[in-house]
Structures are given as C-alpha cells and as structure tokens.
N, C-alpha and C. Protein backbone atom coordinates (compact mmCIF):
# COMPACT_ATOMS: atom_id res chain seq x y z
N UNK A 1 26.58 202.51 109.88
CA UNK A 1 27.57 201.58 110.39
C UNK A 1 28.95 202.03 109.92
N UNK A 2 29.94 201.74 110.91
CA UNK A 2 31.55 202.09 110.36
C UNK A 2 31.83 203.31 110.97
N UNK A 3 31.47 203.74 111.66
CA UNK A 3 31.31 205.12 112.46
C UNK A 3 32.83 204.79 113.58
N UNK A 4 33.75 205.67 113.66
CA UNK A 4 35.20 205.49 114.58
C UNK A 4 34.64 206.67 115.18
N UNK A 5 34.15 206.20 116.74
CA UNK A 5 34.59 207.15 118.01
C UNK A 5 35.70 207.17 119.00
N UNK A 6 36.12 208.05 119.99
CA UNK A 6 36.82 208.04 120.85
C UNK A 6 36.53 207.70 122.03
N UNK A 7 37.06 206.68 123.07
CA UNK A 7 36.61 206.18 124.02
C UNK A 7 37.40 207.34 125.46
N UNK A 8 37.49 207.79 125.95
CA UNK A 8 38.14 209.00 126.85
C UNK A 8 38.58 208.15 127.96
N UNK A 9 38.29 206.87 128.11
CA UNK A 9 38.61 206.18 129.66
C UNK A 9 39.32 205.32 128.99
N UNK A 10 40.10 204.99 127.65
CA UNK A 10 40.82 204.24 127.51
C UNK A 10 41.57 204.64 126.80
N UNK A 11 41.71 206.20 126.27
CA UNK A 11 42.59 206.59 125.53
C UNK A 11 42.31 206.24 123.81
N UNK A 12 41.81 205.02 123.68
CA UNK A 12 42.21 205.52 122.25
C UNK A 12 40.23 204.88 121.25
N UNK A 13 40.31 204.72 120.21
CA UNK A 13 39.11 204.82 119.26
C UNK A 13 38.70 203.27 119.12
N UNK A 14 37.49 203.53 118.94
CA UNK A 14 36.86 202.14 118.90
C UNK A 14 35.65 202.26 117.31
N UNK A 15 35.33 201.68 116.89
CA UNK A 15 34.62 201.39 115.69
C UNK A 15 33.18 200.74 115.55
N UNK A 16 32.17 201.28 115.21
CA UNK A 16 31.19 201.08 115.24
C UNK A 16 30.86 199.62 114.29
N UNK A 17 30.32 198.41 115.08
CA UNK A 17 29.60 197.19 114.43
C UNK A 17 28.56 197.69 114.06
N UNK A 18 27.64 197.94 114.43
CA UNK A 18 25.99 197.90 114.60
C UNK A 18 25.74 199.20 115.08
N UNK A 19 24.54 199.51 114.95
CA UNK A 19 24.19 200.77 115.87
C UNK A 19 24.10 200.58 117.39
N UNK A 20 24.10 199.93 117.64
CA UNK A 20 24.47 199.43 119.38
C UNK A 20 25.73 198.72 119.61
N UNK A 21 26.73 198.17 118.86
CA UNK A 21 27.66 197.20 119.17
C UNK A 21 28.94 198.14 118.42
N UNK A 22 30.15 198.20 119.72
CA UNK A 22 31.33 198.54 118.62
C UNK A 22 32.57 197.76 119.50
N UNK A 23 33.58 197.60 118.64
CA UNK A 23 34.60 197.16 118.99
C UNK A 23 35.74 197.90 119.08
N UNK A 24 36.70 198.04 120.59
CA UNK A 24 37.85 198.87 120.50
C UNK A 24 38.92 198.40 120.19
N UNK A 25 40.20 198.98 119.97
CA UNK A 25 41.27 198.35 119.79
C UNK A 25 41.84 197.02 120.39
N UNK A 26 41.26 196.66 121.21
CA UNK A 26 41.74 196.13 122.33
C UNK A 26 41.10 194.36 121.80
N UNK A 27 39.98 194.72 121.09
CA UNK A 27 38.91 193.34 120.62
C UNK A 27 38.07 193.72 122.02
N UNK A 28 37.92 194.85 122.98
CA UNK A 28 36.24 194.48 123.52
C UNK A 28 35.97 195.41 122.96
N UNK A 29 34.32 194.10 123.40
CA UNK A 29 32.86 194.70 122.73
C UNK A 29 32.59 195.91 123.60
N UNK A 30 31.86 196.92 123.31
CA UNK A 30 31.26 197.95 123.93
C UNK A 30 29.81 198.17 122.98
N UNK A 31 28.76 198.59 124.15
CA UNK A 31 27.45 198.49 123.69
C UNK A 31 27.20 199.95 124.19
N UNK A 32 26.20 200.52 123.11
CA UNK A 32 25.97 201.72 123.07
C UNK A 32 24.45 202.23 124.31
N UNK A 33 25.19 202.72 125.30
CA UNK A 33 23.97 203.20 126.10
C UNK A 33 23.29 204.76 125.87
N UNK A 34 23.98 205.97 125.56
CA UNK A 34 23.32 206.60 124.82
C UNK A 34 24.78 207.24 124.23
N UNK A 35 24.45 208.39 123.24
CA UNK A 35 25.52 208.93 122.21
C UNK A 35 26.89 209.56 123.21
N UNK A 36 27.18 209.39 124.40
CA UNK A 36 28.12 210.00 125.00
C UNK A 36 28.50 208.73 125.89
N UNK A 37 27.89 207.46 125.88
CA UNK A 37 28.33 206.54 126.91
C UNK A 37 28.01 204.92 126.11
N UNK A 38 29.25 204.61 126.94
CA UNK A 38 29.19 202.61 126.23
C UNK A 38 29.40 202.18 127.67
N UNK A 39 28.85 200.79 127.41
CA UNK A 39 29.13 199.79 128.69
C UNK A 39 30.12 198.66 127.95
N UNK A 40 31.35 198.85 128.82
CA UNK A 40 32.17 197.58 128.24
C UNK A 40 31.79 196.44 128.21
N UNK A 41 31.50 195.52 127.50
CA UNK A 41 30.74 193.98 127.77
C UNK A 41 31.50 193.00 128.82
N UNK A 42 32.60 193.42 128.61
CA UNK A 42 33.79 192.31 129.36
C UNK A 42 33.78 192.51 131.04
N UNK A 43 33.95 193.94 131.24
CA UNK A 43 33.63 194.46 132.66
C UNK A 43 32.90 195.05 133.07
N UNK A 44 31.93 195.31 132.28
CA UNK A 44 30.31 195.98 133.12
C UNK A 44 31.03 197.51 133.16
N UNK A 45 31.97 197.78 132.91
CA UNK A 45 32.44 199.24 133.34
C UNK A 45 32.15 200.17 132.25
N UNK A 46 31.25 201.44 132.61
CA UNK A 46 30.59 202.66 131.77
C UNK A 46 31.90 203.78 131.35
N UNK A 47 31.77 203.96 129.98
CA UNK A 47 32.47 204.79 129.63
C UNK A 47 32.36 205.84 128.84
N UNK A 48 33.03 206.87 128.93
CA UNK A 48 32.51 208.02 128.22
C UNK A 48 33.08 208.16 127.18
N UNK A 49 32.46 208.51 125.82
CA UNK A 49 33.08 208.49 124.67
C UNK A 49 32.49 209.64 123.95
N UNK A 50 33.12 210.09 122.58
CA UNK A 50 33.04 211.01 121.85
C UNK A 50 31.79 210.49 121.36
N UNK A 51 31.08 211.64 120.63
CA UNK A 51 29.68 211.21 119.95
C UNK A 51 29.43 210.25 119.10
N UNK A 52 28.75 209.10 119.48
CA UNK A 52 28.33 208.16 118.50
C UNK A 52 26.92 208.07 118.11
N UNK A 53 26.24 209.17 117.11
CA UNK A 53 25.08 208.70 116.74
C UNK A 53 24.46 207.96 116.13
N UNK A 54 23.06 207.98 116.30
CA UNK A 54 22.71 206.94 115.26
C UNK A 54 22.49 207.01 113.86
N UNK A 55 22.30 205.80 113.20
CA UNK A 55 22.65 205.60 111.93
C UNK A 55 22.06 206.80 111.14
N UNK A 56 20.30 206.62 111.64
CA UNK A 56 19.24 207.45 110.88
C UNK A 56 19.61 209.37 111.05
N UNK A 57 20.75 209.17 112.10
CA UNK A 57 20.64 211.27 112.55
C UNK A 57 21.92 211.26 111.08
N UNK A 58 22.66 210.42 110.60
CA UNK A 58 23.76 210.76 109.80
C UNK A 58 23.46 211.03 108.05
C-alpha cells in the first residue's frame, strides 16, 4: 500500500489506497483493472497508467 503511479489520460499521479483502490489528485477513486489500467469510479472511463503492482510482486 502507498504505491504513487502515473495516470497518462489525466496528466498527473494518483496514490495507491488498497491494492485495488487509489485516489488521484483530483479526490477520484480509480479501481485497479490490471497493472497498466484503472477504471475511474466517477465516470466508468478506462485509463492507462504507469505500473501499479501488486502488493505481494513488491
């Protein structure tokens, strides 16, 4: 947990809650669909982000 990735469709870094849940600058939630993609919670809209693995690969 605490893991800061880069979100590429919004320009700037978002922060890992949970191993599935992170929050961007912005206060939305984004949920982890696999290590290169989040689904924004607020708008259903998929985004591509810098590597977020999981807890156990770190």
């Amino acid at each position: 947990m605490g893991k800061h990735f880069f979100d590429y469709d919004d320009g700037d870094f978002a922060y890992a809650i949970s191993d599935r849940m992170a929050i961007d600058s912005d206060g939305d939630l984004l949920m982890r669909m696999d290590d290169h993609m989040a689904m924004d919670m607020d708008s259903g809209e998929l985004h591509m982000i810098s590597d977020w693995s999981r807890e156990e690969e770190e």
